[in-house]
C-alpha atoms as a PDB file:
ATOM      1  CA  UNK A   1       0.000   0.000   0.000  1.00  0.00           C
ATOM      2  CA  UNK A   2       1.029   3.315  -0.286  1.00  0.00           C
ATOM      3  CA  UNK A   3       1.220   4.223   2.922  1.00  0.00           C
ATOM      4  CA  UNK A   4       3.777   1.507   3.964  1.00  0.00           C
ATOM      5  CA  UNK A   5       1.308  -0.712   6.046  1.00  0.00           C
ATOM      6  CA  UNK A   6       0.292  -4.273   5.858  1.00  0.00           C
ATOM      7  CA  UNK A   7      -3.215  -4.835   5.221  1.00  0.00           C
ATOM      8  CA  UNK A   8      -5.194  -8.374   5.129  1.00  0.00           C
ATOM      9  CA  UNK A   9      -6.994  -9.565   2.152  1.00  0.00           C
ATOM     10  CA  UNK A  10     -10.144  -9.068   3.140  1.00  0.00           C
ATOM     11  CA  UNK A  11      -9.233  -5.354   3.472  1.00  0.00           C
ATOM     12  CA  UNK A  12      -7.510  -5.093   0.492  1.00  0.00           C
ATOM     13  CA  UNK A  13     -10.489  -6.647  -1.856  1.00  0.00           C
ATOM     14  CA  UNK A  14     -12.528  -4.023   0.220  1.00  0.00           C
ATOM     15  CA  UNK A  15     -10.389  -1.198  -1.151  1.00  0.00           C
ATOM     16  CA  UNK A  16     -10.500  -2.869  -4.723  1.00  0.00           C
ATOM     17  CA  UNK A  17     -14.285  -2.764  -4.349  1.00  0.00           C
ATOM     18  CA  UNK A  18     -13.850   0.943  -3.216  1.00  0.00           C
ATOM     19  CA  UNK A  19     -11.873   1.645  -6.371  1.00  0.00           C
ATOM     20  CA  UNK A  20     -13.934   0.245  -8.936  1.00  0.00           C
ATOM     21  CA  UNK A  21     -17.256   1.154  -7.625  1.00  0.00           C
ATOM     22  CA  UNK A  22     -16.275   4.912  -7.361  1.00  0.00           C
ATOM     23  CA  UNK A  23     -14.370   4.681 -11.317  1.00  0.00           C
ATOM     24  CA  UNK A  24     -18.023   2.893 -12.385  1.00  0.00           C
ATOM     25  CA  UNK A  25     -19.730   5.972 -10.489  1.00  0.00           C
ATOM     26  CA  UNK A  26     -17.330   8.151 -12.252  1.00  0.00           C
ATOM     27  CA  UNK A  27     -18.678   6.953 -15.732  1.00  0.00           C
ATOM     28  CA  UNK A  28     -21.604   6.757 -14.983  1.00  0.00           C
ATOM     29  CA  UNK A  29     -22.035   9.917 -13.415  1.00  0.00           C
ATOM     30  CA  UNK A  30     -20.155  11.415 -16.756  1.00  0.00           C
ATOM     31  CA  UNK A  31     -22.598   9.658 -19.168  1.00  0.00           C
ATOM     32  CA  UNK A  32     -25.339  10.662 -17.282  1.00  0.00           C
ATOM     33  CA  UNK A  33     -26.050   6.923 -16.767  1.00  0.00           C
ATOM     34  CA  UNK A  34     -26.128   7.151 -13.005  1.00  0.00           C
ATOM     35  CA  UNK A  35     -29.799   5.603 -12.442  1.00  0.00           C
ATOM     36  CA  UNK A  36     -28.522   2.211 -13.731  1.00  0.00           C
ATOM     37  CA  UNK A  37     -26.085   2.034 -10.713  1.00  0.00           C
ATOM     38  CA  UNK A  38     -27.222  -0.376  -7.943  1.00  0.00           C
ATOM     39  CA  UNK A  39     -28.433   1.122  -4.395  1.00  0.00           C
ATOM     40  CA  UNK A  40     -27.362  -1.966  -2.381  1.00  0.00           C
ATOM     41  CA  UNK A  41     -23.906  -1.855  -4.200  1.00  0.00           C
ATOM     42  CA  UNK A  42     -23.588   1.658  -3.470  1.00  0.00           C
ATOM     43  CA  UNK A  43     -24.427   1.419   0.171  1.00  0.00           C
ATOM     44  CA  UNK A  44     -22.423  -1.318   0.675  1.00  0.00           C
ATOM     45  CA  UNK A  45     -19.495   0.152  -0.901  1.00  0.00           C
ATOM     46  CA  UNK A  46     -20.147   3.500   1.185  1.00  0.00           C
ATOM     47  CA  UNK A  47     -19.762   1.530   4.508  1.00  0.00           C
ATOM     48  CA  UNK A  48     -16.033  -0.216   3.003  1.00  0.00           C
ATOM     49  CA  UNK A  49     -14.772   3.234   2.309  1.00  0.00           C
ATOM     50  CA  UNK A  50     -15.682   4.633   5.523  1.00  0.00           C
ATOM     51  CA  UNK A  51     -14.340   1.871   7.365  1.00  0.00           C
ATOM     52  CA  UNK A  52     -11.197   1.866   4.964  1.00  0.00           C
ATOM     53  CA  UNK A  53     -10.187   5.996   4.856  1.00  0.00           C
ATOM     54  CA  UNK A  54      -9.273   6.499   7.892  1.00  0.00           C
ATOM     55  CA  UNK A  55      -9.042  10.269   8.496  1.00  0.00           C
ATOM     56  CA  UNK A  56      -5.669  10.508   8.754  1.00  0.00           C
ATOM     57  CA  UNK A  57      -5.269   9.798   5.480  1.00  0.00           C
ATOM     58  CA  UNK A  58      -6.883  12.560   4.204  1.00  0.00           C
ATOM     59  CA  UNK A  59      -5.134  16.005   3.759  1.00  0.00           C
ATOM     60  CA  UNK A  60      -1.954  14.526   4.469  1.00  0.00           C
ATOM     61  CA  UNK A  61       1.171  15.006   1.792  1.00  0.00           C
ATOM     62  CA  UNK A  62       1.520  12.238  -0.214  1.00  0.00           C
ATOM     63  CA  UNK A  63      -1.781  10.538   0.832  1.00  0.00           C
ATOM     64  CA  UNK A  64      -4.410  10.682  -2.251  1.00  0.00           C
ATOM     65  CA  UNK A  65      -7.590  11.359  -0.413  1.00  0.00           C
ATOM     66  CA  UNK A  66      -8.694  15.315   0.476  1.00  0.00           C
ATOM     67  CA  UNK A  67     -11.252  16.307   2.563  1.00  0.00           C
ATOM     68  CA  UNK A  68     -15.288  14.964   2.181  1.00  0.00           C
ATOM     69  CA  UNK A  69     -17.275  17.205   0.099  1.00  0.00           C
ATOM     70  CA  UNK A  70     -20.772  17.910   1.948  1.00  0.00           C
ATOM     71  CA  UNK A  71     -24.279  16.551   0.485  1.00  0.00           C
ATOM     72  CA  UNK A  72     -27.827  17.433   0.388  1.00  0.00           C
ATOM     73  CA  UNK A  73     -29.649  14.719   3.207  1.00  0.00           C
ATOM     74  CA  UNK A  74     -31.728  13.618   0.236  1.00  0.00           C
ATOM     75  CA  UNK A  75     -28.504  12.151  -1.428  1.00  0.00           C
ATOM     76  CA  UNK A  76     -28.365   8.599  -2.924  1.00  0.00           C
ATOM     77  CA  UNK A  77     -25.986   5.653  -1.715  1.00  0.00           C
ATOM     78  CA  UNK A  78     -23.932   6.479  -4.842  1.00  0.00           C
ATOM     79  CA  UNK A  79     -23.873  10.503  -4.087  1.00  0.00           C
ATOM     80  CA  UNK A  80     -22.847   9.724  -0.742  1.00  0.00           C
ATOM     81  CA  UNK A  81     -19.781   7.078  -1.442  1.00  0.00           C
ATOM     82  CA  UNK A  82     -18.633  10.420  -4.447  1.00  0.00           C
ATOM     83  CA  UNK A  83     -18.757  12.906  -2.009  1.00  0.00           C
ATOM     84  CA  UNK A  84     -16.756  10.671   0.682  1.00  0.00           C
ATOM     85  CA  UNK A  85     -14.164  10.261  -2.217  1.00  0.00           C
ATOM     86  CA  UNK A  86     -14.065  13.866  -2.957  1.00  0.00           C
ATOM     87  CA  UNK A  87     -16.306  14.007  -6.166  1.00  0.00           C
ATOM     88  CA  UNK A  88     -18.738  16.859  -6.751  1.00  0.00           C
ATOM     89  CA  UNK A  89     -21.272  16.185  -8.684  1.00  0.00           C
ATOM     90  CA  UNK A  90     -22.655  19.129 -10.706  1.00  0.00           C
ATOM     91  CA  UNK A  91     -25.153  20.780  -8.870  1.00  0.00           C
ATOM     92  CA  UNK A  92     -24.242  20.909  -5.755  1.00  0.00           C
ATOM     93  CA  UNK A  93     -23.088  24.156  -3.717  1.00  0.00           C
ATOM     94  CA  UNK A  94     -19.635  24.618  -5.769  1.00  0.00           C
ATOM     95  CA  UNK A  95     -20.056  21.452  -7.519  1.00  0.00           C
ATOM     96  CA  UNK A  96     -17.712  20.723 -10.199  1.00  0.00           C
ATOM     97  CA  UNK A  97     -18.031  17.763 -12.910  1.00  0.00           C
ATOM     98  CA  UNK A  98     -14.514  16.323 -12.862  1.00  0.00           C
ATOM     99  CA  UNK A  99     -12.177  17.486 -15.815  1.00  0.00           C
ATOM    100  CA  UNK A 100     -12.084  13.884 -16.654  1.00  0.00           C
ATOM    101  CA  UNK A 101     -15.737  13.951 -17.208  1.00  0.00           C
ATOM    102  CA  UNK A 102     -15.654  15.308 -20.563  1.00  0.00           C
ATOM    103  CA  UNK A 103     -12.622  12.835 -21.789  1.00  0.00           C
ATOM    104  CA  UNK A 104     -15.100   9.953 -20.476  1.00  0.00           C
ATOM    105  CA  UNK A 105     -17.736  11.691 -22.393  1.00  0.00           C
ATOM    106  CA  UNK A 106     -16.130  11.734 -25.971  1.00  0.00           C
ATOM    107  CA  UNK A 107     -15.212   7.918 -25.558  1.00  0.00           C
ATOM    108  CA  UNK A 108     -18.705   6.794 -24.481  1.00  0.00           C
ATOM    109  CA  UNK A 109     -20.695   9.106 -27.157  1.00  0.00           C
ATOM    110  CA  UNK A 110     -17.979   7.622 -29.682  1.00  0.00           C
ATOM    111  CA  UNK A 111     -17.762   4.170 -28.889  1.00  0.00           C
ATOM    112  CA  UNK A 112     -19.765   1.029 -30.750  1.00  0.00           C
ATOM    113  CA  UNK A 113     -23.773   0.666 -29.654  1.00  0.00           C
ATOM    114  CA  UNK A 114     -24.226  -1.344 -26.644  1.00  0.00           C
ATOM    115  CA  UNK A 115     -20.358  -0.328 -25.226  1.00  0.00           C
ATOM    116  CA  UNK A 116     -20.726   2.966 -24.455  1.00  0.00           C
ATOM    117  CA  UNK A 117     -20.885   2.173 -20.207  1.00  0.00           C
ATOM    118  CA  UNK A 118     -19.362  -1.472 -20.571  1.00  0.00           C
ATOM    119  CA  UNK A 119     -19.748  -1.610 -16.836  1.00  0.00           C
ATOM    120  CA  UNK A 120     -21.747  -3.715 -14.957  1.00  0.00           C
ATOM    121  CA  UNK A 121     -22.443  -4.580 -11.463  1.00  0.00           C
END
């Protein structure tokens, strides 16, 4: 890990989970496919990452995680486990779609039918 610790397996699929659900909310999110994203996978996912990012490593140089970006109490699973990894989802108070949104964009609205989200959970 980056951080120079030893972590179990079970923690370490835990973070993979973390990873790929927030990338998959990342697409989604930049397709505007974000209803197609499962609530018991996001809520699930949610509870790893808050049991995995432990504050310290936010904030910290070197450490890749800043600070949680607030949401509206009506916010989804999925809303929830972007703002605890630091994503603001347009809309929101000073919400920003990331800069990688638009790259993920072009390569969905160009690529063959039926492969445009490629993800599923």
């Amino acid at each position: 890990m980056p951080w120079g610790e030893d972590y179990p397996g079970r923690a370490l699929v835990k973070i993979h989970l973390v990873e790929l659900a927030t990338h998959s909310w990342d697409i989604a999110f930049a397709t505007g496919h974000t209803g197609v994203l499962d609530h018991n996978l996001g809520a699930a996912t949610l509870a790893c990452a808050e049991a995995s990012i432990r504050p310290d490593y936010r904030n910290a140089e070197g450490n890749p995680f800043g600070p949680e970006v607030p949401v509206p109490t009506d916010a989804t699973a999925w809303e929830r486990l972007a703002a605890f990894m630091r994503r603001r989802p347009q809309g929101w108070a000073g919400g920003l779609v990331p800069r990688t949104a638009e790259v993920v964009r072009r390569v969905a609205v160009n690529a063959p039918p039926g492969r445009a989200l490629g993800v599923s959970c």
